[in-house]
N, C-alpha and C. Protein backbone atom coordinates (compact mmCIF):
# COMPACT_ATOMS: atom_id res chain seq x y z
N UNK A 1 6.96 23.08 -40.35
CA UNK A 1 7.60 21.80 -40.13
C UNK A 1 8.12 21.20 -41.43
N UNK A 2 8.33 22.16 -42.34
CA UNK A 2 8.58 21.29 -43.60
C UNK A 2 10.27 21.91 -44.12
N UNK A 3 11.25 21.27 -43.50
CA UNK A 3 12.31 22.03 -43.93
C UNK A 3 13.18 20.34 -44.09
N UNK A 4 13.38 20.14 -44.82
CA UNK A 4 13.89 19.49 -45.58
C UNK A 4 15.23 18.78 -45.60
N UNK A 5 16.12 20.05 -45.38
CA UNK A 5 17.55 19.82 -44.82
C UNK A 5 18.14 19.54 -43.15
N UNK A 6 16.56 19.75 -42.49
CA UNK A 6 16.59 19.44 -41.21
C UNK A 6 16.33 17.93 -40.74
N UNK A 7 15.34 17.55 -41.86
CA UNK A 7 14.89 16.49 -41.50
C UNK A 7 16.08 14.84 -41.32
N UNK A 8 15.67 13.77 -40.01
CA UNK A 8 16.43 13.22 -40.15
C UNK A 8 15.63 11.48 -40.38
N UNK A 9 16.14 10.82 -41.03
CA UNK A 9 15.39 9.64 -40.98
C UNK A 9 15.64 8.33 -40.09
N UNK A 10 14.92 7.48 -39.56
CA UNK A 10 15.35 7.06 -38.23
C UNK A 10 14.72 5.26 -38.76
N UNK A 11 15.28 4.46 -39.35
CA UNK A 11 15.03 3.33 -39.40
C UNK A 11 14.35 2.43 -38.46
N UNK A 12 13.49 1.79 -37.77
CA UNK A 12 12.97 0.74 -36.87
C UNK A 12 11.95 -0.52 -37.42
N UNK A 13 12.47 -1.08 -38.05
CA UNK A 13 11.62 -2.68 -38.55
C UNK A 13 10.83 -2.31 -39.22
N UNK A 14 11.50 -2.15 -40.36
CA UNK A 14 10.46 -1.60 -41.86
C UNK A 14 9.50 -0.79 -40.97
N UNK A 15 9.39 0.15 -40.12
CA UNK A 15 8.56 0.92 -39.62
C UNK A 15 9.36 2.41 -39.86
N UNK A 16 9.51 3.00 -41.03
CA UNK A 16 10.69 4.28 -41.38
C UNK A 16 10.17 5.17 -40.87
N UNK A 17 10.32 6.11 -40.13
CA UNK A 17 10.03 7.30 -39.16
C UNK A 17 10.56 8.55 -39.76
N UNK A 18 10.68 9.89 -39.66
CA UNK A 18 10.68 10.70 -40.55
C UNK A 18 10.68 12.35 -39.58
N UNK A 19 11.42 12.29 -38.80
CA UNK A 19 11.33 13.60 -38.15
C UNK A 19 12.38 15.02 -38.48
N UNK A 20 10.90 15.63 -38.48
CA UNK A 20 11.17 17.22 -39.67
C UNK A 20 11.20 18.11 -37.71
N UNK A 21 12.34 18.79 -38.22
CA UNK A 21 12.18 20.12 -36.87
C UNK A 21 12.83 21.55 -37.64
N UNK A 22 12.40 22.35 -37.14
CA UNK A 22 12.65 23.73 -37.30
C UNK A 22 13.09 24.42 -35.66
N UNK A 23 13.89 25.38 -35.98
CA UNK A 23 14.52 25.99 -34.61
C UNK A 23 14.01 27.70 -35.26
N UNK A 24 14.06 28.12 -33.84
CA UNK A 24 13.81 30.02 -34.12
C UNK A 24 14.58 30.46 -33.45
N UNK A 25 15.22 31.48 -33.71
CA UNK A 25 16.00 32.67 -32.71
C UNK A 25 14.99 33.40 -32.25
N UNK A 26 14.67 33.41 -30.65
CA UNK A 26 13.44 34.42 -30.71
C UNK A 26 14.70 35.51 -29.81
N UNK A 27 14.29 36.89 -29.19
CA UNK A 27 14.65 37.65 -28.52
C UNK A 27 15.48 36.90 -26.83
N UNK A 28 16.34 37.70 -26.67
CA UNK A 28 17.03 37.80 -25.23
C UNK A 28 17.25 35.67 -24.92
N UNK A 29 17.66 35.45 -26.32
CA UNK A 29 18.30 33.96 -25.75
C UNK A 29 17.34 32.52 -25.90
N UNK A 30 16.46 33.33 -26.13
CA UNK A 30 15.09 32.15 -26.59
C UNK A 30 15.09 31.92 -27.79
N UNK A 31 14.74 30.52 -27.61
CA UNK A 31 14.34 29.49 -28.64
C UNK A 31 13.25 28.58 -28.75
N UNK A 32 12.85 28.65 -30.23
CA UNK A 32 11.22 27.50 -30.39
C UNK A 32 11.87 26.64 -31.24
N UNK A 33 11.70 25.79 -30.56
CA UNK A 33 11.90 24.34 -31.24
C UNK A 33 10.60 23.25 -31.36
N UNK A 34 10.65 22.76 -32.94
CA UNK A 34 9.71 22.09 -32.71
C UNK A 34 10.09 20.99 -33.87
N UNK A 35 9.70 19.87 -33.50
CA UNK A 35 9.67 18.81 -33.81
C UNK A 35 8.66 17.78 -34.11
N UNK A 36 8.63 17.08 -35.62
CA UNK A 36 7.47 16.26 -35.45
C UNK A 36 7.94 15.01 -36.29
N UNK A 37 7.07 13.83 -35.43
CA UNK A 37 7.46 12.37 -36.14
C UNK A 37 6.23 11.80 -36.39
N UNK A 38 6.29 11.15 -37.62
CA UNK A 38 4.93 10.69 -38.45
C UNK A 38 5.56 9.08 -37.57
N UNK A 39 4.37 8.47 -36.96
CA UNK A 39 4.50 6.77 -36.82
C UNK A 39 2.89 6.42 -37.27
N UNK A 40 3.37 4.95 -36.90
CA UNK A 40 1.93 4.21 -37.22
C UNK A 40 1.26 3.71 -35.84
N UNK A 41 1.85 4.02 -34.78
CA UNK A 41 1.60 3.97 -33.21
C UNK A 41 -0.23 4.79 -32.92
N UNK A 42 -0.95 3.93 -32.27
CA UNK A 42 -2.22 4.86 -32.56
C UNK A 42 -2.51 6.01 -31.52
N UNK A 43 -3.72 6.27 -31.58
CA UNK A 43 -3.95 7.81 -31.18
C UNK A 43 -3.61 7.29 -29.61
N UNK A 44 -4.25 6.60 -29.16
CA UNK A 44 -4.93 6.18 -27.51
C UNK A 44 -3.56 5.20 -26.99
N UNK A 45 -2.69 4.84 -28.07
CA UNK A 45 -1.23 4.37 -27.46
C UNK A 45 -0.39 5.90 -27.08
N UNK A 46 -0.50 6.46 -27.70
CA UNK A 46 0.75 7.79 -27.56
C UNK A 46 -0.27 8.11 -26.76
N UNK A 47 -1.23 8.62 -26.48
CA UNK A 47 -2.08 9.47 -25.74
C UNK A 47 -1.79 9.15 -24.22
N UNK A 48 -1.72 7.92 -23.86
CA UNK A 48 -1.33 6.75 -22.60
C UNK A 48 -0.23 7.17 -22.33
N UNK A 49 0.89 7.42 -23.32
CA UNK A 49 2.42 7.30 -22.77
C UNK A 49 2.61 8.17 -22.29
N UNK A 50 2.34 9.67 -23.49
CA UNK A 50 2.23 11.07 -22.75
C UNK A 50 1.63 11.48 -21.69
N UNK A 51 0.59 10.76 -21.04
CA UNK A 51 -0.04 11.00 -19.76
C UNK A 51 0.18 10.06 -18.55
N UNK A 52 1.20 8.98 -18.75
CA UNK A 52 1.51 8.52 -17.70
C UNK A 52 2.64 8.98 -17.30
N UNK A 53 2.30 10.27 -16.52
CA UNK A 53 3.53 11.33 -15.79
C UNK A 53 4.12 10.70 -14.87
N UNK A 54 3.84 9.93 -14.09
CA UNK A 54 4.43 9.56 -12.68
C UNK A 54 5.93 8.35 -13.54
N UNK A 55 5.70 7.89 -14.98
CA UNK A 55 6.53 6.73 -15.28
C UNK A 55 7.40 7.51 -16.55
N UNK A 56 7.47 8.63 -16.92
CA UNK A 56 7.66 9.54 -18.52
C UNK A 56 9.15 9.25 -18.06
N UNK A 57 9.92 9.26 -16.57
CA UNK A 57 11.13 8.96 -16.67
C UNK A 57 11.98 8.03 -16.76
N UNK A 58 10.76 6.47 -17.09
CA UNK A 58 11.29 5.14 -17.36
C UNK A 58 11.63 5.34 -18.67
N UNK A 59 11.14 5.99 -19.73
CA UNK A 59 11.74 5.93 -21.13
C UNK A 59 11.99 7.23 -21.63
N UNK A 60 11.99 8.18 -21.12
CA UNK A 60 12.42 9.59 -21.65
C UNK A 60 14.04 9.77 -21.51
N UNK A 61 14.70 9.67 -22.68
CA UNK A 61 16.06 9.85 -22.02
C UNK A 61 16.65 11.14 -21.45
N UNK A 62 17.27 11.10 -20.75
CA UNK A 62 17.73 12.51 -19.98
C UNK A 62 16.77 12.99 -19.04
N UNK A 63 15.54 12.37 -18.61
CA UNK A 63 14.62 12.61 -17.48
C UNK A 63 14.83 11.56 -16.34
N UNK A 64 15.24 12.07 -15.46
CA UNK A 64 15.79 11.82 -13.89
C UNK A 64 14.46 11.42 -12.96
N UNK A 65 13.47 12.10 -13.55
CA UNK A 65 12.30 12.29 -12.63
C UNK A 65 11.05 13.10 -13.15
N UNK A 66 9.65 12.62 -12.96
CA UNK A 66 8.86 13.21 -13.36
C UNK A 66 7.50 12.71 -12.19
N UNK A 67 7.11 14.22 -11.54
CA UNK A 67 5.84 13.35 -10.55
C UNK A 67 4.62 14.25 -10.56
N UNK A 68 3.48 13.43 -10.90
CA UNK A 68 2.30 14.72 -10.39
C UNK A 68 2.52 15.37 -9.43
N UNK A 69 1.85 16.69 -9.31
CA UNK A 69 2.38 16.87 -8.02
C UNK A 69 0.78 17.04 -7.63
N UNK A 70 0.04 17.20 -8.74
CA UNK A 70 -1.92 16.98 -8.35
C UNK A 70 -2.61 16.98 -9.71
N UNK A 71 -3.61 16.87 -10.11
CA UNK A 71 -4.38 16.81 -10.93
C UNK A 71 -5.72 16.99 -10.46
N UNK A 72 -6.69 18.34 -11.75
CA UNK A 72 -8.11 18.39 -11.30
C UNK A 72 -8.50 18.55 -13.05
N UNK A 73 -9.44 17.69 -13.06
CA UNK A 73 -9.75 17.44 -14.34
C UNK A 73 -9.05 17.39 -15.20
N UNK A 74 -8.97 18.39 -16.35
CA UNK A 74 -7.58 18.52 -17.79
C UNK A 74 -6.25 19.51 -17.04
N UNK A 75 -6.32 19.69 -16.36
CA UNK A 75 -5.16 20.48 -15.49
C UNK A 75 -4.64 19.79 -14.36
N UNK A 76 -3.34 19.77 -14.96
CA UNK A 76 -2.17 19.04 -14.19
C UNK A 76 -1.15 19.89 -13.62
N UNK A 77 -0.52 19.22 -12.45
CA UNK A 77 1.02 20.23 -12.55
C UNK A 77 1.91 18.80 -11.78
N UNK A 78 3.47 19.15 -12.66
CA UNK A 78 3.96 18.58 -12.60
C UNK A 78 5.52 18.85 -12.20
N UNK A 79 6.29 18.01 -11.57
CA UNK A 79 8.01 18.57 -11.19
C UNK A 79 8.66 17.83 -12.13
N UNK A 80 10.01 17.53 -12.91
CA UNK A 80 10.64 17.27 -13.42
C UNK A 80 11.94 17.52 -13.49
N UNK A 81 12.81 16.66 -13.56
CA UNK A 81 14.41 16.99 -13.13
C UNK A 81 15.06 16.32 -14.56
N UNK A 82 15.64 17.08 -15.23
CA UNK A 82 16.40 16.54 -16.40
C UNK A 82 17.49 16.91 -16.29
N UNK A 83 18.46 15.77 -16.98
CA UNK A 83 20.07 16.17 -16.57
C UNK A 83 20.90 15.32 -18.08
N UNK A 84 21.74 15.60 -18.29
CA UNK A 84 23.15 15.49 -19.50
C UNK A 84 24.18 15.80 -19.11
N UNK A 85 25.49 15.11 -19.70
CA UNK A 85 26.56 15.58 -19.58
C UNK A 85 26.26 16.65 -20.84
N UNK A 86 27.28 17.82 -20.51
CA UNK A 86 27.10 18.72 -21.87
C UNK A 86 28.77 19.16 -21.67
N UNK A 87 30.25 19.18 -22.61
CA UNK A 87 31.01 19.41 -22.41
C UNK A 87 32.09 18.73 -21.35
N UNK A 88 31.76 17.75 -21.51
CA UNK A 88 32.44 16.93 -19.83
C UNK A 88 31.81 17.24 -18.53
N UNK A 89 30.52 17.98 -18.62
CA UNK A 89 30.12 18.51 -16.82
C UNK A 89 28.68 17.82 -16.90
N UNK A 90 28.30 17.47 -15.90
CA UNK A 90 26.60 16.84 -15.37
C UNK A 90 26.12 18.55 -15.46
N UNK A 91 24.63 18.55 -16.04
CA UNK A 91 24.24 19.81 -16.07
C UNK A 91 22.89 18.76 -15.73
N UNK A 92 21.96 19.66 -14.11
CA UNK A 92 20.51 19.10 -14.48
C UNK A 92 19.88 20.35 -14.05
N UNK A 93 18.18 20.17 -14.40
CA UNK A 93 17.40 21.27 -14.43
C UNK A 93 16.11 20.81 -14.02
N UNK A 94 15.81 21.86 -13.26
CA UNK A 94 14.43 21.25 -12.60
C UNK A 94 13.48 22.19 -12.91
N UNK A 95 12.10 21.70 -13.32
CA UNK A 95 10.83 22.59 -13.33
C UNK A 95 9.60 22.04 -12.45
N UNK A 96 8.66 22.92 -12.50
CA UNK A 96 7.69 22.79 -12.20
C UNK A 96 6.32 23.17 -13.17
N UNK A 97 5.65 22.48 -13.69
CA UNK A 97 4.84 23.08 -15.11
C UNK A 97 3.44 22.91 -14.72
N UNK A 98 2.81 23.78 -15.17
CA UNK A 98 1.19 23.62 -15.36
C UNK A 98 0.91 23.15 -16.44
N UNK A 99 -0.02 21.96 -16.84
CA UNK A 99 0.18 21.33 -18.27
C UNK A 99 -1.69 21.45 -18.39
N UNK A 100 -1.81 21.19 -19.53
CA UNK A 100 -3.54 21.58 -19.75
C UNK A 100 -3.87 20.53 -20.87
N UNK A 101 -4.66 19.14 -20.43
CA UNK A 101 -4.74 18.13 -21.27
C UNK A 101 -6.23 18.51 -21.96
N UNK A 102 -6.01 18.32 -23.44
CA UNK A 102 -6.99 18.18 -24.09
C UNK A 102 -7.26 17.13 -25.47
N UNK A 103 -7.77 15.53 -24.75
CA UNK A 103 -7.55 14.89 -25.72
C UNK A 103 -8.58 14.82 -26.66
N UNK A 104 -9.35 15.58 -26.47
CA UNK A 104 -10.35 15.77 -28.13
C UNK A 104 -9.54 15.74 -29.36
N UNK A 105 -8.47 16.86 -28.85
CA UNK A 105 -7.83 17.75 -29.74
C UNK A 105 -5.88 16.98 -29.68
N UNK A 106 -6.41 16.11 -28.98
CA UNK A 106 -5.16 15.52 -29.06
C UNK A 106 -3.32 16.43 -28.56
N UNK A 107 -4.05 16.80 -27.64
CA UNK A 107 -3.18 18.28 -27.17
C UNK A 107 -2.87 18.45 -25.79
N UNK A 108 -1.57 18.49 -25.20
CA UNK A 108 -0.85 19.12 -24.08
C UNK A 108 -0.37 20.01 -24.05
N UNK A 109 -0.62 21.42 -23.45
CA UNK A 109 -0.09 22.80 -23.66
C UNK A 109 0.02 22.88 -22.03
N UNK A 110 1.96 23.16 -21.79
CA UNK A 110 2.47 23.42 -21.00
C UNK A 110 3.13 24.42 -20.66
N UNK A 111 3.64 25.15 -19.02
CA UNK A 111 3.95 26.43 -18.78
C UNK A 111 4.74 25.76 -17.92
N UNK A 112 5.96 26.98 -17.97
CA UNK A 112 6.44 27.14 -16.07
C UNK A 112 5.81 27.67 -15.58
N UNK A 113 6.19 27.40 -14.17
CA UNK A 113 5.25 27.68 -13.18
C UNK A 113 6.82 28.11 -11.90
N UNK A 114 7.55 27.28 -11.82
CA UNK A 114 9.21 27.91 -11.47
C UNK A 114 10.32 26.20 -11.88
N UNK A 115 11.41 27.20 -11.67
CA UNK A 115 12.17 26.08 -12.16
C UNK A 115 13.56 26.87 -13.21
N UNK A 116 14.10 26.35 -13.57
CA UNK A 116 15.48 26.97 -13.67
C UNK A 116 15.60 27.59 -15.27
N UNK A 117 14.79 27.58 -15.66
CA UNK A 117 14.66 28.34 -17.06
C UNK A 117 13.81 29.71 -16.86
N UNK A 118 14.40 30.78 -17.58
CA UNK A 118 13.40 31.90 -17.27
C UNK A 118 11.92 31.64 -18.36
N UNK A 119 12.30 30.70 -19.17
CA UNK A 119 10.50 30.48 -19.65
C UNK A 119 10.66 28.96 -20.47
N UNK A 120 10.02 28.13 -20.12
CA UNK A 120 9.81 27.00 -20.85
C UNK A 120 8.57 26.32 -20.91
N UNK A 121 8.20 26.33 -22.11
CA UNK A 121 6.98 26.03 -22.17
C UNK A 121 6.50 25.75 -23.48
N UNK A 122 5.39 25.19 -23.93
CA UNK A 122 5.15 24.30 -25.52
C UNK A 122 3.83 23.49 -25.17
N UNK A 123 4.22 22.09 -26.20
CA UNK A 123 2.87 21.55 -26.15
C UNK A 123 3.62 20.12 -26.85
N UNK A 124 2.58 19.47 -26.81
CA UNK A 124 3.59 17.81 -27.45
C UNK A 124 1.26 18.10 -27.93
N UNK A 125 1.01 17.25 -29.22
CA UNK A 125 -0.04 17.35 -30.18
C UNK A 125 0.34 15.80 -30.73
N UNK A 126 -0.87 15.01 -31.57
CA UNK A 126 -1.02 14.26 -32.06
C UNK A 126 -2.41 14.83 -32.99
N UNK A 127 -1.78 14.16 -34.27
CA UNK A 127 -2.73 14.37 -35.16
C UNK A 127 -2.48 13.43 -35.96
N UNK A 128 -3.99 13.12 -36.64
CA UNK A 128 -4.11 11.91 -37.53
C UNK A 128 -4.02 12.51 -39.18
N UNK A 129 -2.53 11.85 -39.73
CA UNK A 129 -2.17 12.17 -40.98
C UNK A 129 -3.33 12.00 -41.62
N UNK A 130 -3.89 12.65 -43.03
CA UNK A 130 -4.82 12.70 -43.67
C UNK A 130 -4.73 11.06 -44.65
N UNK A 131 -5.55 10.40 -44.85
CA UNK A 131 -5.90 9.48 -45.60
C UNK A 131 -4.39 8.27 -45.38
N UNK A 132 -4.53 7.98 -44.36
CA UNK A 132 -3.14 7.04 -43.92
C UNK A 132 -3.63 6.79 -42.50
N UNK A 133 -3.35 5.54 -42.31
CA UNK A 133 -3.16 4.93 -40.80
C UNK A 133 -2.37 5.57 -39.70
N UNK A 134 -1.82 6.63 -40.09
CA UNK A 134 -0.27 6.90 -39.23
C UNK A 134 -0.86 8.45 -38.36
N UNK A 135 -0.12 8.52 -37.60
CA UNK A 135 -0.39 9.69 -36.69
C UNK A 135 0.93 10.92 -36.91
N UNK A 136 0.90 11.46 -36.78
CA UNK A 136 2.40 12.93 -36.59
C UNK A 136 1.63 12.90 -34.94
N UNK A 137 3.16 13.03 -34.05
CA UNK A 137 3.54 13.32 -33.34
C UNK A 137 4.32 14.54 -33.31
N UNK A 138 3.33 15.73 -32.39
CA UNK A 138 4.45 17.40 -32.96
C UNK A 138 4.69 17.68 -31.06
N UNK A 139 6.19 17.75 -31.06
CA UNK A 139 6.52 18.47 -29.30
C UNK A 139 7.12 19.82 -30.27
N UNK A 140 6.32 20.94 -29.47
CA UNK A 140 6.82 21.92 -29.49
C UNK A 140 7.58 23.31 -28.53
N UNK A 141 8.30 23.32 -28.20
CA UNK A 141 9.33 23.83 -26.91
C UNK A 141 9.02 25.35 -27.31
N UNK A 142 9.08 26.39 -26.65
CA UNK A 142 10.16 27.80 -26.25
C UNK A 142 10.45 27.49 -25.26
N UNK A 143 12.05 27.87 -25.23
CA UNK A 143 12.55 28.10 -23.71
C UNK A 143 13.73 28.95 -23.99
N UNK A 144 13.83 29.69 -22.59
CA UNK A 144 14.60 30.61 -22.61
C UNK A 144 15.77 30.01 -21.61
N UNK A 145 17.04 30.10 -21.36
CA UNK A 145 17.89 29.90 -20.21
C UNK A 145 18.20 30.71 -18.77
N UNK A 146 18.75 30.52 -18.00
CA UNK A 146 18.97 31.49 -17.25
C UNK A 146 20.24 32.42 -17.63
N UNK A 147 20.83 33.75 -16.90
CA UNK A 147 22.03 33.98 -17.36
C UNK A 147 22.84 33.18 -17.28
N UNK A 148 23.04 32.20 -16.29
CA UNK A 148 24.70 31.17 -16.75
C UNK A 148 23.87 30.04 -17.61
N UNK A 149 23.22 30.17 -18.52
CA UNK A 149 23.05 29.10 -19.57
C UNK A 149 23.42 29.43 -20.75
N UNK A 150 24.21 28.71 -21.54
CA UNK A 150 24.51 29.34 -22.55
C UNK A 150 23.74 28.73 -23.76
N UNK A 151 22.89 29.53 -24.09
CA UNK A 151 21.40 28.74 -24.81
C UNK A 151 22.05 28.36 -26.06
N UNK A 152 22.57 29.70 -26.46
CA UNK A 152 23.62 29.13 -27.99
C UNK A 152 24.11 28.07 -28.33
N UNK A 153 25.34 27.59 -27.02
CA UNK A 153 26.06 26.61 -26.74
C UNK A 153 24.90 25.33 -27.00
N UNK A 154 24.07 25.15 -26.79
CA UNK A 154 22.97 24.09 -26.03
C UNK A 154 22.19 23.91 -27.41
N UNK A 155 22.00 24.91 -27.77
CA UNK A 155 20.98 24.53 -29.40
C UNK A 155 20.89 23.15 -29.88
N UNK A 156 22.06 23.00 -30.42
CA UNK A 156 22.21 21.46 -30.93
C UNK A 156 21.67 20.33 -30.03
N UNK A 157 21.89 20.44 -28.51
CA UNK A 157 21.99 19.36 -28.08
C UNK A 157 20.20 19.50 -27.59
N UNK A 158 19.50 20.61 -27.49
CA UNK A 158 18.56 20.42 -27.05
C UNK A 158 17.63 20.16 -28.75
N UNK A 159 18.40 20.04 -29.99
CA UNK A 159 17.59 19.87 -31.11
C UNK A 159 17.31 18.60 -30.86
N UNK A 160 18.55 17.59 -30.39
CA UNK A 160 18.57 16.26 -30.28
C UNK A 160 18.28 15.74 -29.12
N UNK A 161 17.79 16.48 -28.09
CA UNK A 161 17.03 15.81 -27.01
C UNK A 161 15.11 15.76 -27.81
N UNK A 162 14.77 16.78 -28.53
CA UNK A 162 13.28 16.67 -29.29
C UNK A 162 13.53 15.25 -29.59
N UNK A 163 14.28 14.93 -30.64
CA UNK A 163 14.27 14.01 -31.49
C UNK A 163 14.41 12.73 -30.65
N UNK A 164 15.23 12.46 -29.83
CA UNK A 164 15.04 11.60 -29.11
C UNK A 164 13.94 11.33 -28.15
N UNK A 165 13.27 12.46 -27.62
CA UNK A 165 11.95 12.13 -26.42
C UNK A 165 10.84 12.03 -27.91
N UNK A 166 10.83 12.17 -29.14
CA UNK A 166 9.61 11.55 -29.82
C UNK A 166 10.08 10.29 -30.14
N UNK A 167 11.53 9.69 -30.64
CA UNK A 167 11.37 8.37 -30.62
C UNK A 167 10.92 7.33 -29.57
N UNK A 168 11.28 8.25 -28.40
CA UNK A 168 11.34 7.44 -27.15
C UNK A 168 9.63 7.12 -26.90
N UNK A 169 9.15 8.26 -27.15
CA UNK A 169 7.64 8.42 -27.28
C UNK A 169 6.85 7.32 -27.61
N UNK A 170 7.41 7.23 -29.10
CA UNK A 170 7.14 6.12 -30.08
C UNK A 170 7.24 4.71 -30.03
N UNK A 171 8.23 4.44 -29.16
CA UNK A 171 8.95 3.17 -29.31
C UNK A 171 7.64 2.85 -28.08
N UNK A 172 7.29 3.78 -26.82
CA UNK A 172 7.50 2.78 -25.54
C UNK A 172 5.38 2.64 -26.30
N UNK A 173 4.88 3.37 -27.10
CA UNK A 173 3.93 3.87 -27.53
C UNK A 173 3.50 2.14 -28.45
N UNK A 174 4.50 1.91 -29.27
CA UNK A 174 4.49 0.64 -29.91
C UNK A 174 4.80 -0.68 -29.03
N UNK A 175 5.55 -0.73 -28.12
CA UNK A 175 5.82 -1.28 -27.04
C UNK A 175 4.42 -2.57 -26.76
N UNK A 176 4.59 -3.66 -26.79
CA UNK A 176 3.53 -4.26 -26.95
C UNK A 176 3.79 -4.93 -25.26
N UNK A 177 4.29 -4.51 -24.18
CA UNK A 177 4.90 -5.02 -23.19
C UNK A 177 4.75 -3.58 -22.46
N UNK A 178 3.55 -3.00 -21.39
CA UNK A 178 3.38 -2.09 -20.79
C UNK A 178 4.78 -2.03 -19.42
N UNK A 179 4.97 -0.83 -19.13
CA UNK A 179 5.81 -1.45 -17.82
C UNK A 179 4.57 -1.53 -17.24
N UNK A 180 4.95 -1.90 -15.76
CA UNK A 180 3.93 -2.12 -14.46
C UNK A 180 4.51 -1.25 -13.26
């Protein structure tokens, strides 16, 4: 996570934010993307936002929809419909994920399960920066496309969908005004 020329800086009320991402070429069209933002938002605020699945599409931009579909203990599964214009056309995508909560460890590690990517899957992590008040926030993606996706084409825009679902993260995380 330490690349330098990637990193972009994101101003919010003397609260300066700081998100570093790295991308991979993996095999047959896949990509790991990962992204992380240092805030001062605490553990058990982000921990709340990321786990209130049934509402992730009131402030996630480009999420249409997000619903349990059950939960048994740290194992969840969930549907989700995300959509963008990309090129002048509405493009949306639907999954279905098995997600595996572990907040000891401050950790969501997610899978497909089906849904329109031949593999998407990662983890969104919180960890408490060493000797500082502030937390890193890390989402980390692989996903692969289907054949009519053109993953290449999409790189960029899915660098800047990371960056935006951790601010979004952040903001609703600092948010001193819960929705209801």
């Amino acid at each position: 996570m330490n690349n330098p020329q990637e990193s972009e800086d994101h101003p919010k009320n003397n609260d300066y934010q700081t998100i570093e991402q790295t991308m991979e070429k993996l095999s047959g069209g896949t990509r790991r993307l990962a992204a992380q933002l240092t805030t001062s938002a605490s553990f058990d605020s982000l921990w709340n936002v990321l786990t209130d699945y049934d509402r992730l599409d009131l402030y996630i931009p480009n999420l249409l929809s997000s619903k349990k579909i059950y939960q048994k203990n740290n194992n969840v599964r969930l549907k989700q419909v995300g959509a963008q214009d990309f090129l002048g056309m509405k493009f949306s995508a639907e999954v279905t994920i098995d997600l595996f909560e572990n907040e000891e460890l401050g950790l969501l590690k997610f899978n497909l399960i089906k849904g329109d990517f031949r593999k998407f899957e990662g983890s969104w992590k919180i960890q408490k920066v060493k000797n500082t008040s502030k937390n890193s926030l890390i989402y980390d993606l692989t996903v692969q496309g289907c054949q009519w996706m053109p993953i290449g084409m999409i790189e960029k825009r899915l660098k800047k969908d990371l960056s935006e679902n951790l601010l979004a993260v952040d903001k609703q995380a600092k948010s001193s005004i819960r929705l209801v």
